[in-house]
C-alpha atoms as a PDB file:
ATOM      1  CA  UNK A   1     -72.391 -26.124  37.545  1.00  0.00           C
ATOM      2  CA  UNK A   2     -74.287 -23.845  40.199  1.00  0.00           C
ATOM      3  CA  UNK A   3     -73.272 -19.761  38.873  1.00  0.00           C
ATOM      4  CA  UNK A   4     -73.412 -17.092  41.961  1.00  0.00           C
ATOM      5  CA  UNK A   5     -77.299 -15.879  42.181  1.00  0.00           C
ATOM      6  CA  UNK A   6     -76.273 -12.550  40.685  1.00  0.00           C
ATOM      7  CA  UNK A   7     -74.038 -14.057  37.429  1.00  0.00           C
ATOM      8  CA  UNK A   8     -76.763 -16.774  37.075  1.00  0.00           C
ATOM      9  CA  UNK A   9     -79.493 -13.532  36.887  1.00  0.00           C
ATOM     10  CA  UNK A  10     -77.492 -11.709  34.117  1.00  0.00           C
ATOM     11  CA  UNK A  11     -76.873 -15.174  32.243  1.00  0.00           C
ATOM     12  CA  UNK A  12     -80.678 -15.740  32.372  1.00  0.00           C
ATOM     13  CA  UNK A  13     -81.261 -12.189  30.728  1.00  0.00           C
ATOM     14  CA  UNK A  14     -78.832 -12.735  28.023  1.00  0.00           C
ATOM     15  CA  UNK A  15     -80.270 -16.349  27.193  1.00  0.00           C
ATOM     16  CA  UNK A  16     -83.424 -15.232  25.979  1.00  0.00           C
ATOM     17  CA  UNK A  17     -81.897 -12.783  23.605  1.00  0.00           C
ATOM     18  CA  UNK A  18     -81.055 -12.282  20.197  1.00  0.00           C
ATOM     19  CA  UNK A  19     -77.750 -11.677  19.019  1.00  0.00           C
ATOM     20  CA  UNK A  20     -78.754  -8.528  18.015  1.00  0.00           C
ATOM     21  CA  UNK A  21     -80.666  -7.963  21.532  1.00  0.00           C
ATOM     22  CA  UNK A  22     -77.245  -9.176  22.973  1.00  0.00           C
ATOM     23  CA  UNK A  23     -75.188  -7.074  21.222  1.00  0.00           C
ATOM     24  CA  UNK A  24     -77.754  -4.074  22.181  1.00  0.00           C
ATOM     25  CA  UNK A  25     -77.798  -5.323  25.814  1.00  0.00           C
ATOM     26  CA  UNK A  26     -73.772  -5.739  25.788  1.00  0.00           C
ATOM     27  CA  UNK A  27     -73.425  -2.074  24.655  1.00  0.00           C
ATOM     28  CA  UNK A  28     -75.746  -1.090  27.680  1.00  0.00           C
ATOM     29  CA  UNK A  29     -73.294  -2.620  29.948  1.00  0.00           C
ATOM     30  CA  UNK A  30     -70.396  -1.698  28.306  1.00  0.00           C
ATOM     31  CA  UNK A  31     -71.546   2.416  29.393  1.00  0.00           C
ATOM     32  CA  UNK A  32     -72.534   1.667  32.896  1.00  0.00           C
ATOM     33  CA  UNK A  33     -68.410  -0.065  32.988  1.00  0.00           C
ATOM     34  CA  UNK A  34     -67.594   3.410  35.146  1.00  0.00           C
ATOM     35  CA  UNK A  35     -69.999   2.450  37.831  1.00  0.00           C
ATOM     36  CA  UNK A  36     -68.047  -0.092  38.616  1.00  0.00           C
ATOM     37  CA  UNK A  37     -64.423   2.050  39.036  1.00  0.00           C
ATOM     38  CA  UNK A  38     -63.541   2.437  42.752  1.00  0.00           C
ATOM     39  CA  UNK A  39     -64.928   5.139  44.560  1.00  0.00           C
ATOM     40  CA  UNK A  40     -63.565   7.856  46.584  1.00  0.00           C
ATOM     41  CA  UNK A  41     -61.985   6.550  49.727  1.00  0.00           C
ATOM     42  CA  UNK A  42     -62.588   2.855  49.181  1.00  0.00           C
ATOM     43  CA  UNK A  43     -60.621   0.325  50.754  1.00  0.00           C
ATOM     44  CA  UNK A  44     -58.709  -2.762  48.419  1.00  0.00           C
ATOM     45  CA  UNK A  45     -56.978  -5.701  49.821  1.00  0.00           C
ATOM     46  CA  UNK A  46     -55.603  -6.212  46.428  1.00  0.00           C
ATOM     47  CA  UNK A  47     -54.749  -3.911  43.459  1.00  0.00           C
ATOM     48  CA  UNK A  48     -53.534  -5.122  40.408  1.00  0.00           C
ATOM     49  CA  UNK A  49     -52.793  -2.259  37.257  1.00  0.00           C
ATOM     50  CA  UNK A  50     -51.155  -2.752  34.170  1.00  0.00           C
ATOM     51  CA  UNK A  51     -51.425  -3.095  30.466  1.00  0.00           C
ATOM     52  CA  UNK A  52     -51.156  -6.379  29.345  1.00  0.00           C
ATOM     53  CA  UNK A  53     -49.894  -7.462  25.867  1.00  0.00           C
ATOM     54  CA  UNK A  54     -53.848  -8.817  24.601  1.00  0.00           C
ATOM     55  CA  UNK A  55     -55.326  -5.754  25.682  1.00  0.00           C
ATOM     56  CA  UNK A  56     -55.575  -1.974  24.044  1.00  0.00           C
ATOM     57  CA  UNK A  57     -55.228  -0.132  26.971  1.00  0.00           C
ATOM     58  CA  UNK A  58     -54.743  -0.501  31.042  1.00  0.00           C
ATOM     59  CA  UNK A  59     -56.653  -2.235  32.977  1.00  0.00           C
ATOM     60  CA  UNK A  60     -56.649  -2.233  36.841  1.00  0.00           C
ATOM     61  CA  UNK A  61     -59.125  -4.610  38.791  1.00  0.00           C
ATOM     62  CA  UNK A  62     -59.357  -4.450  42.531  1.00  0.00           C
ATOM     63  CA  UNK A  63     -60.556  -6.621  45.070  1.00  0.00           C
ATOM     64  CA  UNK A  64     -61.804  -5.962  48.412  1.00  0.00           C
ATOM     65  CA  UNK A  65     -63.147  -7.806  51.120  1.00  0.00           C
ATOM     66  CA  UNK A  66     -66.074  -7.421  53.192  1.00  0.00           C
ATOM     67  CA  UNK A  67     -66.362  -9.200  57.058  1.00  0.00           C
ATOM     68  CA  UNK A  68     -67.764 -12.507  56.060  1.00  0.00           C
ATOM     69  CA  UNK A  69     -64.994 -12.891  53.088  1.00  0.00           C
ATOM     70  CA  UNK A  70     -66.977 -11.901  50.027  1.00  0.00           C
ATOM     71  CA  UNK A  71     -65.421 -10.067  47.481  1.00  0.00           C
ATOM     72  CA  UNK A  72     -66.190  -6.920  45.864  1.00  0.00           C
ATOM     73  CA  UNK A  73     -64.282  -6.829  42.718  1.00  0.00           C
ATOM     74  CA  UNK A  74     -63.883  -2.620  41.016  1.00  0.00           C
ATOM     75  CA  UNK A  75     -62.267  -2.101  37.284  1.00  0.00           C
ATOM     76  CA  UNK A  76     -60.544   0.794  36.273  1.00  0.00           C
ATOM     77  CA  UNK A  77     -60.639   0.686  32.168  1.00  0.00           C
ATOM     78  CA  UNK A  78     -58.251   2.822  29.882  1.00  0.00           C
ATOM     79  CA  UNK A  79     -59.868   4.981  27.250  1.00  0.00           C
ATOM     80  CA  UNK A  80     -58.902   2.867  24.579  1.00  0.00           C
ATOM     81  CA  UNK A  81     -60.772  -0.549  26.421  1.00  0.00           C
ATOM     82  CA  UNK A  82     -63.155  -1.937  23.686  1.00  0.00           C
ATOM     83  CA  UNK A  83     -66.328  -2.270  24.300  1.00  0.00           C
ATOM     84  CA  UNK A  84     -66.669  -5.840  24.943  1.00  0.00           C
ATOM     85  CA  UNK A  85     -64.060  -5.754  27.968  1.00  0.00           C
ATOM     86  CA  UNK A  86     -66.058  -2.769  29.025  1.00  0.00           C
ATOM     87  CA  UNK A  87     -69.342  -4.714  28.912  1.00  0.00           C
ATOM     88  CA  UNK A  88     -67.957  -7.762  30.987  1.00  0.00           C
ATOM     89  CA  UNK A  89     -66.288  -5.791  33.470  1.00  0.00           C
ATOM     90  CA  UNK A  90     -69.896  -4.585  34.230  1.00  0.00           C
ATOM     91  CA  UNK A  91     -71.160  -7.817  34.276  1.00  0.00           C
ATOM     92  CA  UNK A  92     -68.054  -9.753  36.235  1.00  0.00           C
ATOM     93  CA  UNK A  93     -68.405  -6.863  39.081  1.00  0.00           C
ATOM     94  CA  UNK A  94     -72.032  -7.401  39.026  1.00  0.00           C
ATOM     95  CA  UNK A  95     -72.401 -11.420  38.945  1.00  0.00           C
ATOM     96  CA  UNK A  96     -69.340 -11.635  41.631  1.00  0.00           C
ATOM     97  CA  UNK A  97     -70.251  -9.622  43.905  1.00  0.00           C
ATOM     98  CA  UNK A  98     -69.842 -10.688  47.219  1.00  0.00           C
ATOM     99  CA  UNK A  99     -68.428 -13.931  46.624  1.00  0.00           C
ATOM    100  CA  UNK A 100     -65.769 -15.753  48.174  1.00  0.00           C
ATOM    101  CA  UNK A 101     -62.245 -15.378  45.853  1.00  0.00           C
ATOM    102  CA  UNK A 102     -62.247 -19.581  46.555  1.00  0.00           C
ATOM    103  CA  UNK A 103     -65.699 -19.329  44.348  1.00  0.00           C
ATOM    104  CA  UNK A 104     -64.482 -16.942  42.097  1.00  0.00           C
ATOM    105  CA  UNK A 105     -61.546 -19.683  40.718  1.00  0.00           C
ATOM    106  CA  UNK A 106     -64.048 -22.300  40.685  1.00  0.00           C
ATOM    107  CA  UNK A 107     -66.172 -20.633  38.420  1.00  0.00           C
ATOM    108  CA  UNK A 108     -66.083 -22.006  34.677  1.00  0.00           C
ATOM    109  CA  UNK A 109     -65.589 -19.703  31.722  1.00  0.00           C
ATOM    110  CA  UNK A 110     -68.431 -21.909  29.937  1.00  0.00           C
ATOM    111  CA  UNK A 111     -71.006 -18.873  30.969  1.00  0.00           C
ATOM    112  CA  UNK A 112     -68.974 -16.579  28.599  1.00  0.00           C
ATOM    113  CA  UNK A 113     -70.504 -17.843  25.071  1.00  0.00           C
ATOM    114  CA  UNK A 114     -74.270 -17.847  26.670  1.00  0.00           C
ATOM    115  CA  UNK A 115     -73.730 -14.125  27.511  1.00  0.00           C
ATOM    116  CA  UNK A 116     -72.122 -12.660  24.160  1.00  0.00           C
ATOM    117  CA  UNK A 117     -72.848 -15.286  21.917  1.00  0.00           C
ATOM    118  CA  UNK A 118     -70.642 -18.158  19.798  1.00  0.00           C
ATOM    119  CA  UNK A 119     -70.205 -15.647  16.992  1.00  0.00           C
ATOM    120  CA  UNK A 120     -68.492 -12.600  19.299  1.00  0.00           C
ATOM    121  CA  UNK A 121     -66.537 -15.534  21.314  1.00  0.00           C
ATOM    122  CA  UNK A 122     -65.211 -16.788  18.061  1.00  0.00           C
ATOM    123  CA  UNK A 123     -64.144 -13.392  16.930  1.00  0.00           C
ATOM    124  CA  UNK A 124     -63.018 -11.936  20.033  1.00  0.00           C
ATOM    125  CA  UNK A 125     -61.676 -14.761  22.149  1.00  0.00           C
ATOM    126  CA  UNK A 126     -59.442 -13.515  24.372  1.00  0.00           C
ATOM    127  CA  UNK A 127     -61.199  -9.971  24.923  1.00  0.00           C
ATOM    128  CA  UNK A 128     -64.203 -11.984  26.368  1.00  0.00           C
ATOM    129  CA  UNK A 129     -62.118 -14.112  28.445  1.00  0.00           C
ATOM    130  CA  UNK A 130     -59.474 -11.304  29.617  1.00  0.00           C
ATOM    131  CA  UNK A 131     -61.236  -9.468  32.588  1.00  0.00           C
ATOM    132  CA  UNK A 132     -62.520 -12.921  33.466  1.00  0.00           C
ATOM    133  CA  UNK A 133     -58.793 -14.589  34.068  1.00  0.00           C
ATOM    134  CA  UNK A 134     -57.764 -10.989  35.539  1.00  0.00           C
ATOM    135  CA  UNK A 135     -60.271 -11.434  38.453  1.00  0.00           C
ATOM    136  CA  UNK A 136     -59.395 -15.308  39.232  1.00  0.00           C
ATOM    137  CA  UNK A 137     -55.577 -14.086  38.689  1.00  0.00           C
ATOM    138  CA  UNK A 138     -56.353 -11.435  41.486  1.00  0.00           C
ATOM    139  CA  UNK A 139     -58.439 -13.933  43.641  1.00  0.00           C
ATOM    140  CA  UNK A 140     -55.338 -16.433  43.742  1.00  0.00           C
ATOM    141  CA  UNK A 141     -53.191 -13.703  44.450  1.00  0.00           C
ATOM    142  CA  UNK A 142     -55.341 -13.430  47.508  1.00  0.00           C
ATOM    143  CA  UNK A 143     -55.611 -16.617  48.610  1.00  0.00           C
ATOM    144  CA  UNK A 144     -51.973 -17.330  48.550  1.00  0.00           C
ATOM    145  CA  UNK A 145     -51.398 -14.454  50.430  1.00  0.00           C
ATOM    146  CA  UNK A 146     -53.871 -15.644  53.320  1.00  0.00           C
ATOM    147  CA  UNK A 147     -52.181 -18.685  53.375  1.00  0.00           C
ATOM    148  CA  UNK A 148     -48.664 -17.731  53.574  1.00  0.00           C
ATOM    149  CA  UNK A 149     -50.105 -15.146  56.458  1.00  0.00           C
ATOM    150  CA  UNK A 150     -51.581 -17.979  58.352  1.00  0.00           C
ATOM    151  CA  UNK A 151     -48.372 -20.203  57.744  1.00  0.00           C
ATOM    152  CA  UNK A 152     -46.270 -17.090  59.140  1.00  0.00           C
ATOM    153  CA  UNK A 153     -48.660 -16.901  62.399  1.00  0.00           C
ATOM    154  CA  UNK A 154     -48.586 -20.800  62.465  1.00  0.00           C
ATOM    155  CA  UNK A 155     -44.706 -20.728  62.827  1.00  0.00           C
ATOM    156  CA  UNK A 156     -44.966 -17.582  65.298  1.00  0.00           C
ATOM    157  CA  UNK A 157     -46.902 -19.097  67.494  1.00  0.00           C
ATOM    158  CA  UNK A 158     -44.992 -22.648  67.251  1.00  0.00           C
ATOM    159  CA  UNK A 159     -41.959 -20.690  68.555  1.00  0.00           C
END
């Protein structure tokens, strides 16, 4: 499997690393995760807040689309995030940004253990995973919403 040019970039980093470099490297990401929180005035097609039972604290993720249909994903993180959720909602914003929500379901979670490292996948499971299956949740939200859009136009115009 072919990653988007941007995830593929931050895989390559983390593959010539040490744990320890990783962990070092994951920490760095984990304090630029307010960089990627929504700005002032932006624009979502899709918002989706809550707190959900595997996590410490809420979590919002937002998706918004640009003219040619990439999307640009934001996270919101509660104060009590860890810092491994923090650190891959730095690099999921990053490495997805600007593609298609279609691409964003089709990606594999098999990146996840070259980027943190068997040892933090095995103790943290579903923290590594969790922003990960938020974004494809929102993406699919998306899509079906298209769809049932163009179905609705289909049938107006068909009457």
């Amino acid at each position: 499997m072919s990653y988007p040019h941007k995830l593929s970039a931050i895989i390559e980093l983390f593959a010539g690393l040490s744990d320890a470099e990783k962990r070092e490297t994951l920490i760095s990401y984990a304090d630029q995760a307010r960089l990627q929180e929504p700005k002032e005035g932006e624009h979502f097609d899709l918002e989706d807040v809550r707190k959900d039972e595997e996590c410490t604290d809420t979590v919002a993720v937002f998706l918004r689309l640009d003219e040619k249909g990439g999307g640009h994903f934001r996270v919101t993180l509660g104060p009590q995030v860890q810092t491994l959720t923090r650190a891959m909602s730095s690099i999921l914003c990053k490495g997805l940004d600007g593609i298609t929500p279609a691409d964003v379901l089709s990606i594999p979670a098999d990146f996840v253990p070259k980027i943190v490292g068997v040892e933090l996948v095995r103790l943290r499971s579903q923290t590594v995973y969790y922003l990960l299956t938020r974004m494809k949740g929102v993406a699919k939200v998306w899509l079906q919403r298209q769809r049932q859009s163009s179905l609705e136009k289909d049938d107006a115009v068909s009457e």
